[in-house]
Each structure stands twice: as structure tokens, then as C-alpha cells.
N, C-alpha and C. Protein backbone atom coordinates (compact mmCIF):
# COMPACT_ATOMS: atom_id res chain seq x y z
N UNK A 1 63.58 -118.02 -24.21
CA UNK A 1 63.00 -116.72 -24.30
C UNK A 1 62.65 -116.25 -22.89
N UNK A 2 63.29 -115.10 -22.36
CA UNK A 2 62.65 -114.38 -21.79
C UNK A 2 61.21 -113.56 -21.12
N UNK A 3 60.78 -113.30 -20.81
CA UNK A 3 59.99 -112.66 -20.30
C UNK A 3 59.85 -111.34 -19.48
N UNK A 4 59.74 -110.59 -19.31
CA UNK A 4 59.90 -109.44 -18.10
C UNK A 4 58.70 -109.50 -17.75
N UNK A 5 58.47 -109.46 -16.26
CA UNK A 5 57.77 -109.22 -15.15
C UNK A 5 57.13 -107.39 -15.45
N UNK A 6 56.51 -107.44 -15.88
CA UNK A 6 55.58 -105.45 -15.50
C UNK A 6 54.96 -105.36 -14.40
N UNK A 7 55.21 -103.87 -14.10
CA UNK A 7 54.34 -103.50 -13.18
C UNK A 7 52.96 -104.08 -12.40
N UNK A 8 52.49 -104.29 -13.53
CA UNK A 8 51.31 -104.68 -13.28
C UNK A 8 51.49 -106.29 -12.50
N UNK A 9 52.43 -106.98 -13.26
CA UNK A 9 52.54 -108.15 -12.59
C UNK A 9 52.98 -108.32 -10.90
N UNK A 10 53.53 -107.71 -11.09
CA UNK A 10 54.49 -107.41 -9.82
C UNK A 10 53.36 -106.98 -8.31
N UNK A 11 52.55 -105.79 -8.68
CA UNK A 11 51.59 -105.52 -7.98
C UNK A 11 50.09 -106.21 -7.65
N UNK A 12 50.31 -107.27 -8.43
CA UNK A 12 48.49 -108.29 -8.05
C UNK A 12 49.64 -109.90 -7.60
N UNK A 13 50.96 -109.76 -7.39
CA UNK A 13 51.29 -111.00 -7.11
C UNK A 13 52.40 -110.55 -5.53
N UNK A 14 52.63 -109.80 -5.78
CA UNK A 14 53.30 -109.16 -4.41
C UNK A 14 52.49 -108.96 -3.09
N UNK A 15 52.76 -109.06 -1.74
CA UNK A 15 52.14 -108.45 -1.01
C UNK A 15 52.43 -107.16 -1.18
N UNK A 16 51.53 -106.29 -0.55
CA UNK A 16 51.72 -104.57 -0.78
C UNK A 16 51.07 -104.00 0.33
N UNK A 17 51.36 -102.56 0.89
CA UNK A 17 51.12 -102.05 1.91
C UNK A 17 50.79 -100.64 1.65
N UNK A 18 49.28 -99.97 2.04
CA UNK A 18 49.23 -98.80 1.37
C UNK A 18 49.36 -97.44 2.19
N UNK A 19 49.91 -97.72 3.43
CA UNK A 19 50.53 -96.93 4.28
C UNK A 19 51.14 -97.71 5.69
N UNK A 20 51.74 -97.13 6.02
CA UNK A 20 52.18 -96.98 7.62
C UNK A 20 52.22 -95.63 7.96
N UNK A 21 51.44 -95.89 9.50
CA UNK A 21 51.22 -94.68 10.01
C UNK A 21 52.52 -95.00 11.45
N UNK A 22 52.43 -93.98 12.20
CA UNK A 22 53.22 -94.03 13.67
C UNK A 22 52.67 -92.58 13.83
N UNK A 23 51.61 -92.44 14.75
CA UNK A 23 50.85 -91.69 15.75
C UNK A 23 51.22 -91.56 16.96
N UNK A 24 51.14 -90.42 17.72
CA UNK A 24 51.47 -89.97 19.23
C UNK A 24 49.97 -90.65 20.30
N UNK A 25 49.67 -90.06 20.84
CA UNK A 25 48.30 -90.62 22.32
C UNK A 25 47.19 -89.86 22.20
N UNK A 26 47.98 -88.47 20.87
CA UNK A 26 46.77 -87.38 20.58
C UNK A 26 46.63 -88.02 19.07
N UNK A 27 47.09 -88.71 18.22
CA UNK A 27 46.41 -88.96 17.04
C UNK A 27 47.16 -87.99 16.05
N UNK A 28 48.53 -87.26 16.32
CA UNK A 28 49.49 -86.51 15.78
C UNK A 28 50.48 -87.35 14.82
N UNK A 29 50.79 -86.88 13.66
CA UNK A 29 51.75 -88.01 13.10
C UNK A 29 53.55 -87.75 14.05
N UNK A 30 53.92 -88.83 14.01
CA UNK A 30 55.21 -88.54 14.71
C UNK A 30 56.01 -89.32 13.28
N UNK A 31 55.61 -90.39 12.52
CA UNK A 31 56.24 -90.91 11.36
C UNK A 31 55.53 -91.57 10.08
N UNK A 32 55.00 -90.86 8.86
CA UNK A 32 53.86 -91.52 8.07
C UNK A 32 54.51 -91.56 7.08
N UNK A 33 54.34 -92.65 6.05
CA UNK A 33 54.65 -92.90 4.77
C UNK A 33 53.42 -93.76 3.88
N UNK A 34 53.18 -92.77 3.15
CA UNK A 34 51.97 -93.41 1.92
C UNK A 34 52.49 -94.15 1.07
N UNK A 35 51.92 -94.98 0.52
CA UNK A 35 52.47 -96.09 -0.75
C UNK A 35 51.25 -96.13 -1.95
N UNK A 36 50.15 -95.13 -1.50
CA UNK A 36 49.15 -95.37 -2.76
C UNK A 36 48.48 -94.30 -2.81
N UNK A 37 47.64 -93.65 -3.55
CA UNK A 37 47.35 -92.52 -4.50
C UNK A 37 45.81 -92.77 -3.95
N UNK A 38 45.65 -93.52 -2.67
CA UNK A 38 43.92 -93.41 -1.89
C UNK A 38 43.72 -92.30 -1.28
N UNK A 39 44.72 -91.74 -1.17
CA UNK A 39 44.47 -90.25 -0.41
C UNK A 39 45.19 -89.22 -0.87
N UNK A 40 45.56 -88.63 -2.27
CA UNK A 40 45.80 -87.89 -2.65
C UNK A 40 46.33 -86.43 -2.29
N UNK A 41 45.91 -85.84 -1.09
CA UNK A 41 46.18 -84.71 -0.83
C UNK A 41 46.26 -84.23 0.28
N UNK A 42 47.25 -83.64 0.93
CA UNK A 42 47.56 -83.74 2.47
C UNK A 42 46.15 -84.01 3.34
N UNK A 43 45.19 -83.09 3.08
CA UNK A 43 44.22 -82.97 4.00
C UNK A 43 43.54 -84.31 3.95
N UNK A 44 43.73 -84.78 2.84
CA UNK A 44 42.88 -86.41 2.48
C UNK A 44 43.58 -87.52 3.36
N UNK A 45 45.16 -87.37 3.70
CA UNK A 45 45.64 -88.31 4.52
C UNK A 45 45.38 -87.50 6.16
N UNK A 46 45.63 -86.33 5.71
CA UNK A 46 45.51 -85.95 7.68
C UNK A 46 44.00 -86.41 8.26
N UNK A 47 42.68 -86.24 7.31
CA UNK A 47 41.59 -86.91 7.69
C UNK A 47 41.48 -88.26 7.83
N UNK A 48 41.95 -89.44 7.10
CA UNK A 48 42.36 -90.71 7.27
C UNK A 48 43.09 -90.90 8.49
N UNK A 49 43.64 -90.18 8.68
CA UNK A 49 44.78 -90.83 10.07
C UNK A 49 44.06 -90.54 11.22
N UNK A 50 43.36 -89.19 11.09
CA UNK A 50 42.27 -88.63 12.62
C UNK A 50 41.03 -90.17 12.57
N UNK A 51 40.75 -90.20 11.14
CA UNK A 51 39.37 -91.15 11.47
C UNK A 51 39.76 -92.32 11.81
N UNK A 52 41.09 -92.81 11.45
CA UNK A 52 41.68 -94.24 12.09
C UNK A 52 41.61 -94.14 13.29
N UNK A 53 42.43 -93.32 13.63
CA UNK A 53 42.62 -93.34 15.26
C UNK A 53 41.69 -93.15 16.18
N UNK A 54 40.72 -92.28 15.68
CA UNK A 54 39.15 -92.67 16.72
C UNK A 54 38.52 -93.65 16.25
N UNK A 55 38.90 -94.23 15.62
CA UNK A 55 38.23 -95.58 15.41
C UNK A 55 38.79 -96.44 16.13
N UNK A 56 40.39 -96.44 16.42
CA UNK A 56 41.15 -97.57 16.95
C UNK A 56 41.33 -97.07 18.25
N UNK A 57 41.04 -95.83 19.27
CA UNK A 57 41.09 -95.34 20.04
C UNK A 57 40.84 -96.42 21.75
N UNK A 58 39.71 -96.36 21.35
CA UNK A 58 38.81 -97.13 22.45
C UNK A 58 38.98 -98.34 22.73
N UNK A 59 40.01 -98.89 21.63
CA UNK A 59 40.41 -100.72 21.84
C UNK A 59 41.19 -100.45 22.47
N UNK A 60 41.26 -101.81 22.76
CA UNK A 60 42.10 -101.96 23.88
C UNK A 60 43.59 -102.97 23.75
N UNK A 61 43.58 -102.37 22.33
CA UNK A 61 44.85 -103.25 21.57
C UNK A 61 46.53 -103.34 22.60
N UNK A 62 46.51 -102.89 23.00
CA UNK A 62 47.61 -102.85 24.23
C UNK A 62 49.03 -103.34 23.03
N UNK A 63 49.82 -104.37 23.37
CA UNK A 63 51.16 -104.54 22.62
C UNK A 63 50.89 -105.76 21.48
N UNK A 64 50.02 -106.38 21.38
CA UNK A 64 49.23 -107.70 20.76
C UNK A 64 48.15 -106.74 19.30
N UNK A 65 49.24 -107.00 18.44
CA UNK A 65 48.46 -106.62 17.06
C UNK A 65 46.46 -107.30 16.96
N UNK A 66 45.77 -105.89 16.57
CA UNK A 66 44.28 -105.96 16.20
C UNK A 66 44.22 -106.05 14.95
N UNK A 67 43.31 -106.13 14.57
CA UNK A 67 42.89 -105.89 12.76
C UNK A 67 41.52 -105.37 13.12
N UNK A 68 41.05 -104.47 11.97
CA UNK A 68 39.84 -103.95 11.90
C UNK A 68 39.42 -103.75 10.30
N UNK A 69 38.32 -103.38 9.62
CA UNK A 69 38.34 -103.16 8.14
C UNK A 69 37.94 -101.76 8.31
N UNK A 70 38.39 -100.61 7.82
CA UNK A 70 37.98 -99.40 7.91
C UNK A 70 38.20 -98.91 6.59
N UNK A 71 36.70 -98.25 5.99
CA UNK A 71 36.84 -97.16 4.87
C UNK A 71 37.68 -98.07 3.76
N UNK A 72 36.93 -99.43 3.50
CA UNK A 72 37.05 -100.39 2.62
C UNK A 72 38.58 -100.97 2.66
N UNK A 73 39.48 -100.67 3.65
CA UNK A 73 40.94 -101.09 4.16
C UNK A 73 41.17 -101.82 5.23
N UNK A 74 41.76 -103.11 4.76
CA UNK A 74 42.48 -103.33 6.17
C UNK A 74 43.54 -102.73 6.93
N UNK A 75 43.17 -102.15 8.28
CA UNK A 75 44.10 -101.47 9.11
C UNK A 75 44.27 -102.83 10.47
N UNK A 76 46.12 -102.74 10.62
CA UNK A 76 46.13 -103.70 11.99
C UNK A 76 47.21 -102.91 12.48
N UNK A 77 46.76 -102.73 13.99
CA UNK A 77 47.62 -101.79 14.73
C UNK A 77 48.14 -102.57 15.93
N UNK A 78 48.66 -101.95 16.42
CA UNK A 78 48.82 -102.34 18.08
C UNK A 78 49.65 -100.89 18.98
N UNK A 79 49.45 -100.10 20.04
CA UNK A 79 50.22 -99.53 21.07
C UNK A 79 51.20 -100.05 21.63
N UNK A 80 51.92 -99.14 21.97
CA UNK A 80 53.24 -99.39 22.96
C UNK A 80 53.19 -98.24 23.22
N UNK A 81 53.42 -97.86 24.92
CA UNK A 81 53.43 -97.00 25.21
C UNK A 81 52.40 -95.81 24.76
N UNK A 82 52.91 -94.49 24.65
CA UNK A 82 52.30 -93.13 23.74
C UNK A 82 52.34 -93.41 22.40
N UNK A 83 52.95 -94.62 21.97
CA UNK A 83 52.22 -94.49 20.21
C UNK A 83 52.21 -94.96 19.67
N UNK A 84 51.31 -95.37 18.63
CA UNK A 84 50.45 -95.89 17.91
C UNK A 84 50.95 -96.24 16.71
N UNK A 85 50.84 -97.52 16.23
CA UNK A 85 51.44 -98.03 14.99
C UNK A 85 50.02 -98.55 14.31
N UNK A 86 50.34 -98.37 13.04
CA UNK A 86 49.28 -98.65 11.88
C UNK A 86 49.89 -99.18 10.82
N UNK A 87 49.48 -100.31 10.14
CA UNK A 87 49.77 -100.69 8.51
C UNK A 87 48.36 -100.73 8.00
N UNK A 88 48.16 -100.79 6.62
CA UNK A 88 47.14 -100.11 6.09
C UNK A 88 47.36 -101.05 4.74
N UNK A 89 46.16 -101.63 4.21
CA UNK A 89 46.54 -102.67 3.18
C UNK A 89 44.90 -102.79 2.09
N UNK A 90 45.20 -103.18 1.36
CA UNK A 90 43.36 -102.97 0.64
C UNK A 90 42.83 -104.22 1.45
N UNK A 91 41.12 -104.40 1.25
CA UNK A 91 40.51 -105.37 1.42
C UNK A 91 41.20 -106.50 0.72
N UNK A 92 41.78 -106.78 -0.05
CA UNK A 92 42.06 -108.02 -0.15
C UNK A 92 43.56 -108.61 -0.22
N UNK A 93 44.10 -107.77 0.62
CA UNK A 93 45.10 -107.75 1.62
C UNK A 93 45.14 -108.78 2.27
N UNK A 94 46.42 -109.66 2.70
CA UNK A 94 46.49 -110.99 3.84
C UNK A 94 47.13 -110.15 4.61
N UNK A 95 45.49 -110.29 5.83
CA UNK A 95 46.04 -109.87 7.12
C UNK A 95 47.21 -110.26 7.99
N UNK A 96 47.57 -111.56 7.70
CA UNK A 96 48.63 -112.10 8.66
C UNK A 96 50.05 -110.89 8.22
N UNK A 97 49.59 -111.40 6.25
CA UNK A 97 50.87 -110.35 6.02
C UNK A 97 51.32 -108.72 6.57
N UNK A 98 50.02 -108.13 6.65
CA UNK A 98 50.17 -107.13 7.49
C UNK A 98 50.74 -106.88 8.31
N UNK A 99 50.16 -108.35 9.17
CA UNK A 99 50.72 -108.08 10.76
C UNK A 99 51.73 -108.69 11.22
N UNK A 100 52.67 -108.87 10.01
CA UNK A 100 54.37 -109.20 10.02
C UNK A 100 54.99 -108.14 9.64
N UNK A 101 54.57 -107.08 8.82
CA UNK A 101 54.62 -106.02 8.54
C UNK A 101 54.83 -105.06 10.11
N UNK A 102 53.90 -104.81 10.38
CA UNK A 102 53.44 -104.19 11.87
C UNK A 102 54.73 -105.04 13.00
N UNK A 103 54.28 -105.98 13.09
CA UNK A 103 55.09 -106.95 13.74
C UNK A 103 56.88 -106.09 13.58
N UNK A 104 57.08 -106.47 12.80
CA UNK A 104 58.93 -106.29 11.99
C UNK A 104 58.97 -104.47 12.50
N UNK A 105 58.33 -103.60 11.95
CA UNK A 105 58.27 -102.52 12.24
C UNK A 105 58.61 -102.28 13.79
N UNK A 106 57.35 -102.49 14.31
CA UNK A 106 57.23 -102.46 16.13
C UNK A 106 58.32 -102.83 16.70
N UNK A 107 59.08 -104.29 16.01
CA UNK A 107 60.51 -105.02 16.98
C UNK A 107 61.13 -103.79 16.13
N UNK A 108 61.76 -103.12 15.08
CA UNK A 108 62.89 -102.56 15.11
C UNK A 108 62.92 -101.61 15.74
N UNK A 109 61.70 -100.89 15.72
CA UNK A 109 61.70 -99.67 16.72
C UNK A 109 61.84 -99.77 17.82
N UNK A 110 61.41 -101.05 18.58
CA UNK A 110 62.19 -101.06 19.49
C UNK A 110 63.54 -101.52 19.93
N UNK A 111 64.00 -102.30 18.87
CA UNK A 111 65.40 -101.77 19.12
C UNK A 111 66.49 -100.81 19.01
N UNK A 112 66.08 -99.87 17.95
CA UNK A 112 66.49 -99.15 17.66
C UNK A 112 66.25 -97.55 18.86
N UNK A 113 65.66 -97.87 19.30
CA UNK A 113 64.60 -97.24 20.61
C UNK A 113 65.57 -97.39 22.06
N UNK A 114 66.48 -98.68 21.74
CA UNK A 114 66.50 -99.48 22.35
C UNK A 114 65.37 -99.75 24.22
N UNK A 115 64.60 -100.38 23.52
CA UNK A 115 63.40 -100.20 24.62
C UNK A 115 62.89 -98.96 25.02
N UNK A 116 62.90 -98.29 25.04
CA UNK A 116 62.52 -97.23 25.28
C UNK A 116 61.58 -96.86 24.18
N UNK A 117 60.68 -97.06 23.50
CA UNK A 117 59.60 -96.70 22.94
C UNK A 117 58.55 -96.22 23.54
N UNK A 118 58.85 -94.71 22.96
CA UNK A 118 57.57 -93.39 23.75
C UNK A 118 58.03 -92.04 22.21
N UNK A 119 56.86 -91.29 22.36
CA UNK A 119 57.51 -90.68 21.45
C UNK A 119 58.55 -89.43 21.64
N UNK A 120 58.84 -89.10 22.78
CA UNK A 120 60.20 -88.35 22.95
C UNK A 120 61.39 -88.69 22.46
N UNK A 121 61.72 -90.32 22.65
CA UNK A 121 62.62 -91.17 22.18
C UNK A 121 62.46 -91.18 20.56
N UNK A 122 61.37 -91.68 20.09
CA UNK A 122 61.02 -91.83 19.12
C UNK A 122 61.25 -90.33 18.05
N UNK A 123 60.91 -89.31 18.59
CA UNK A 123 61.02 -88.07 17.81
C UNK A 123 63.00 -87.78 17.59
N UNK A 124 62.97 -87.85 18.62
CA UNK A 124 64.63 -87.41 18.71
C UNK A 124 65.89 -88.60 17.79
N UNK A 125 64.63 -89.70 17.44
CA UNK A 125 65.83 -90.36 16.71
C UNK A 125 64.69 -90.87 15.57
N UNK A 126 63.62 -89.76 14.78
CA UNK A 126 63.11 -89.53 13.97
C UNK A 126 63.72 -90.44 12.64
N UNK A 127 65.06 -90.27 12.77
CA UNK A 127 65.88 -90.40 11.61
C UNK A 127 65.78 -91.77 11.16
N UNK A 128 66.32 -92.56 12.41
CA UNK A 128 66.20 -94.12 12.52
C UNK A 128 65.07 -94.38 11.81
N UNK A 129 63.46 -94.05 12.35
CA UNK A 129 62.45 -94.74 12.50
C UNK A 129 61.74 -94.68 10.89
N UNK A 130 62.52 -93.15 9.96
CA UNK A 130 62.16 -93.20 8.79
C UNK A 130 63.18 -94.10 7.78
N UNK A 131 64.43 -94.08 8.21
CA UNK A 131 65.29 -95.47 7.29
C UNK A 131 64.50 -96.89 8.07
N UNK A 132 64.20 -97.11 8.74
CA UNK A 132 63.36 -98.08 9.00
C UNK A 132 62.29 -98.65 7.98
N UNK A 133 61.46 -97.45 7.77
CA UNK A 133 60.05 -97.25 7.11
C UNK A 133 60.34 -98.20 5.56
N UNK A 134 61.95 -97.09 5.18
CA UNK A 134 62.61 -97.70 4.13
C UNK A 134 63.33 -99.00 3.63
N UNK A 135 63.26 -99.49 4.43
CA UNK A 135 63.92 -101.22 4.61
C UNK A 135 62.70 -101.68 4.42
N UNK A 136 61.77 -101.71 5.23
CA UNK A 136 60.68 -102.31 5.26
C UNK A 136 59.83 -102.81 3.75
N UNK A 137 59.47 -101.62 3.38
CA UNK A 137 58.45 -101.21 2.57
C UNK A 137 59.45 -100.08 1.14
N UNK A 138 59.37 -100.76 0.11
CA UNK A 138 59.77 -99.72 -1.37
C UNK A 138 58.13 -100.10 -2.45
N UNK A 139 57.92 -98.46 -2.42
CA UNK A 139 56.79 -98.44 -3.34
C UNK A 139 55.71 -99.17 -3.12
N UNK A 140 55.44 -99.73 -1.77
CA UNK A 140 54.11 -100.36 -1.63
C UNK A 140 54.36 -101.75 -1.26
N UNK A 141 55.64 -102.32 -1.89
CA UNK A 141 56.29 -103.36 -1.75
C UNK A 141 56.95 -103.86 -0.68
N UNK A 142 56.53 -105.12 0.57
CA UNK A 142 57.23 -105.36 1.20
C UNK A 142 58.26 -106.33 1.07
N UNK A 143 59.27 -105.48 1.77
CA UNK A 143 60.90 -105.59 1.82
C UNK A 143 61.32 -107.23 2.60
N UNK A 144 60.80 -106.26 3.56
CA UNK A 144 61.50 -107.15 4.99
C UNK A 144 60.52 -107.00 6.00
N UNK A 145 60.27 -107.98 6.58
CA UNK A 145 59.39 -107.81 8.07
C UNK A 145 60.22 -108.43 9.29
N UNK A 146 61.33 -108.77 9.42
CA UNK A 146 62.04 -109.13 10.43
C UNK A 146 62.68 -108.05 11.13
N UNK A 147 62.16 -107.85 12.17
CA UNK A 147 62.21 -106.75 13.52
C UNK A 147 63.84 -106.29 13.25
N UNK A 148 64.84 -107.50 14.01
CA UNK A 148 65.73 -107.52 14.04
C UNK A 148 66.77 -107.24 12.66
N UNK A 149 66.50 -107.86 11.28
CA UNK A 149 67.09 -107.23 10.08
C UNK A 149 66.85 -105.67 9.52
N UNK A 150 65.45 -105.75 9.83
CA UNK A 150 65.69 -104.21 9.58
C UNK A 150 66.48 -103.08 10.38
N UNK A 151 66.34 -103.52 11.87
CA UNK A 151 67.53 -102.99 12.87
C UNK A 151 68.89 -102.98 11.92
N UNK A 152 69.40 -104.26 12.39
CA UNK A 152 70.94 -103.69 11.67
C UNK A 152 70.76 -103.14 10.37
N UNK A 153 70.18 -103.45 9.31
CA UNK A 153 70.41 -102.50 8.06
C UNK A 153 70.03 -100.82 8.16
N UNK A 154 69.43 -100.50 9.09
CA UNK A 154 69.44 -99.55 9.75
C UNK A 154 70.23 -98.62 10.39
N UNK A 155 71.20 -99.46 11.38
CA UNK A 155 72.19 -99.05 12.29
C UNK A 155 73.75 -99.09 11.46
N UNK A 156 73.64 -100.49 10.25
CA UNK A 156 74.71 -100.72 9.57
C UNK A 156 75.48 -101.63 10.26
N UNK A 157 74.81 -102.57 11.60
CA UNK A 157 75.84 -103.43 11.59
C UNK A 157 75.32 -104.61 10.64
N UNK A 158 76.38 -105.62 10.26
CA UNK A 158 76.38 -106.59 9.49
C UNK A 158 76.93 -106.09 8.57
N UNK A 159 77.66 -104.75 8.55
CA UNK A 159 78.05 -104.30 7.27
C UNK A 159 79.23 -105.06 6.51
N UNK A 160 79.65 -105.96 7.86
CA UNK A 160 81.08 -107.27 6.95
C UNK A 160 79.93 -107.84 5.51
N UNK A 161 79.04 -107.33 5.03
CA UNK A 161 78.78 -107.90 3.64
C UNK A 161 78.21 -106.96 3.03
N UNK A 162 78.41 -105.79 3.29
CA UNK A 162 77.76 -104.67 2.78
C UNK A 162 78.80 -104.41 1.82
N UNK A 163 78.46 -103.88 0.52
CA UNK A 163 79.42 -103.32 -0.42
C UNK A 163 80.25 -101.44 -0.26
N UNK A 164 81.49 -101.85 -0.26
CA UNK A 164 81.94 -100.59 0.42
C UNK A 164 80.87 -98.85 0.07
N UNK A 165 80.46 -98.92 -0.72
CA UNK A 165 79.95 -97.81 -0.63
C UNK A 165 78.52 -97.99 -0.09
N UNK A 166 77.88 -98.99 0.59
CA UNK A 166 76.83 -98.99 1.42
C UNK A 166 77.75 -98.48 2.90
N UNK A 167 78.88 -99.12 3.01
CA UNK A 167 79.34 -98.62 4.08
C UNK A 167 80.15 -97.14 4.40
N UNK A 168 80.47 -96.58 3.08
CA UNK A 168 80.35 -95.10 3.41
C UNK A 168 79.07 -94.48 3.39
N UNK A 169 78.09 -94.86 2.81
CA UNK A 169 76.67 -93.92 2.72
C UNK A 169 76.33 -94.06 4.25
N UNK A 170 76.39 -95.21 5.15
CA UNK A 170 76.09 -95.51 6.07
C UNK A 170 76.68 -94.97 7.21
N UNK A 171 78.20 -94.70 6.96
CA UNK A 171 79.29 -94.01 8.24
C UNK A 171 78.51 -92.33 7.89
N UNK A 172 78.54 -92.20 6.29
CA UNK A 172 78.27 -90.17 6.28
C UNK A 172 76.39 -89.89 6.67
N UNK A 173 75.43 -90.90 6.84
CA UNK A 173 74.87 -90.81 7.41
C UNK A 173 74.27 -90.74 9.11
N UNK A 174 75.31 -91.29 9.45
CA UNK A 174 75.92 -91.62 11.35
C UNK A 174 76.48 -90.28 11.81
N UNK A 175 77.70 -89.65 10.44
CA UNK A 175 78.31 -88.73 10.59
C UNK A 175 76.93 -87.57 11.03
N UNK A 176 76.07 -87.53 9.82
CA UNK A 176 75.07 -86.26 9.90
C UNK A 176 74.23 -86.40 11.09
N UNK A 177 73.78 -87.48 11.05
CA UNK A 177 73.18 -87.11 12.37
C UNK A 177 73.28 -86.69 14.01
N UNK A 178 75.11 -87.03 13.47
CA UNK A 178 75.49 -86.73 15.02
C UNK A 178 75.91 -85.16 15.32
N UNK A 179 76.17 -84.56 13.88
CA UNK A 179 76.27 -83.34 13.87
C UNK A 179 74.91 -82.21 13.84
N UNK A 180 73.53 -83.22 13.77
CA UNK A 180 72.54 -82.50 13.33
C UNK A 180 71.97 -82.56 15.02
N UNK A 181 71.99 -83.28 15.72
CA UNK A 181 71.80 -83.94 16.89
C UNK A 181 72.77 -82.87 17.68
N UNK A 182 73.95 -82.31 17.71
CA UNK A 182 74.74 -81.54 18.28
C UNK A 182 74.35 -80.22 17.92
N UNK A 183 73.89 -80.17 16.80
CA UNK A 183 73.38 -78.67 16.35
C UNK A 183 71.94 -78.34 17.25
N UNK A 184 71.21 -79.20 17.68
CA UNK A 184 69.79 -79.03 18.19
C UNK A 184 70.24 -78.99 20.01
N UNK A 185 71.45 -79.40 20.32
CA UNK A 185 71.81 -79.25 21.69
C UNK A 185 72.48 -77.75 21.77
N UNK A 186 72.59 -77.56 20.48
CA UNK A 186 73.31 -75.99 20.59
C UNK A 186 72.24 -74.98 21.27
């Protein structure tokens, strides 16, 4: 006999993540994705993200992931450069898990960045950093925290095991952006 796994199971035995933020040097979103219903309504997350960031402002978190508990959440960040990375997890959240989370995030962006992580770079290849978001993290659920895997599933190399229509979604997505990217040089 069978069994199926519910929702419910899935979510008190999974790690889970109830946002990632990616902030500019002013506390501006440059890339946010919510995973939980704690902040309901734009202004409810745009106030969350201002009160994080003057909260996390004054550390001196430099490239070496912090943790802090804010507004009954664990938040662990770290800087690079102009901007600011955040994962966001309940109190009874494993911080380490977080900050493999954070961790995996931070390495793909910067490769995908390729080093160059600032948010000029970062804005202009917007695109990357939100299929990123998506590898990572589905529905609250973490994916993947390896820097480097989420890179290629990202970029599409490794696609020698990708099933052919991951590898057309992947070429007509390369396609658009290079035409959307040529349209903004117009």
C-alpha cells in the first residue's frame, strides 16, 4: 500500500525559504521573490525589505554570510560589492540551511556575473539572476544550493542530459534575450 506525501507533509519536513531578497547600496529591490503569505501586500513586503536593510546596514557583513533574527525570522545575508543578498526563513529555520541557500545563490551570481557582481551588471542580465531564483527555490522549497549547478542549469550548459525540449526552451530563451538586449541598445 501506498501512501501519498500532502502538502502538509512536505512543508514541516522540507527545508523552506520564505523569501530572497537582492537589494542595491540604497535598500532598492534589484531581484525579490516571496515564498510565503507573511507579507501579503506590496507595501507589506516593500516595508520588510526597508526594515531589513537598516537593520543589516551598519554590519559589517562584507562577503562572509551573517545571521540575525528579525521580526520573528531568520534573515542571513552577506554584501558583495553594491548589493545585498538576503534569505529569509521562519524561526525555526536551520540556519546553516539558509546559508547554503545564500551561499549557492551568491556563487551563481557570480558566475553568471561572471565576477563582476555590482548592480549595473546585475540589472542588465536581470534575466539570469531571476531563472536563478528559480532553480534554487520552487514554492518555498529548496531546490539546489550549489553555486555552480544552478549556473549551468541556468546558462544550459550540461544540456548533453537535458531532454530535447529543455534544450529548445533553453536555446528560445538565449534567443529572447539577445533580441530583447538588442532592442534596449536600439
Amino acid at each position: 500500500m501506498v501512501i501519498g506525501l500532502g502538502p502538509l507533509f512536505v512543508q514541516e519536513t522540507c527545508p523552506s525559504v520564505k523569501n530572497i531578497l537582492l537589494l542595491d547600496s540604497e535598500g532598492k529591490r534589484v531581484a525579490v521573490k516571496y515564498y510565503s503569505d507573511d507579507w501579503p501586500t506590496l507595501s507589506a513586503k516593500l516595508a520588510f525589505e526597508k526594515s531589513v536593510f537598516a537593520k543589516t546596514q551598519k554590519a559589517n557583513a562584507g562577503t562572509e554570510a551573517e545571521i540575525v533574527m528579525f521580526d520573528g525570522q531568520i534573515v542571513v545575508y552577506k554584501f558583495i560589492q553594491d548589493l545585498h543578498f538576503f534569505v529569509t526563513g521562519g524561526e525555526e529555520e536551520n540556519e546553516l540551511i539558509l546559508a547554503s541557500v545564500l551561499q549557492g545563490f551568491s556563487d551563481a551570481v557570480d558566475r553568471l556575473l561572471k565576477n563582476m557582481v555590482d548592480k549595473r551588471t546585475a540589472l542588465e542580465n536581470l534575466d539570469l539572476i531571476l531563472l536563478c531564483l528559480d532553480e534554487i527555490v520552487d514554492g518555498g522549497i529548496v531546490l539546489e544550493t550549489d553555486g555552480r549547478e544552478i549556473a549551468e542549469k541556468v546558462t544550459g550548459h550540461g544540456l548533453e542530459s537535458a531532454s530535447s525540449a529543455e534544450q529548445t526552451l533553453v536555446n528560445a530563451l538565449t534567443q529572447a534575450r539577445e533580441h530583447f538586449t538588442k532592442s534596449l541598445l536600439m
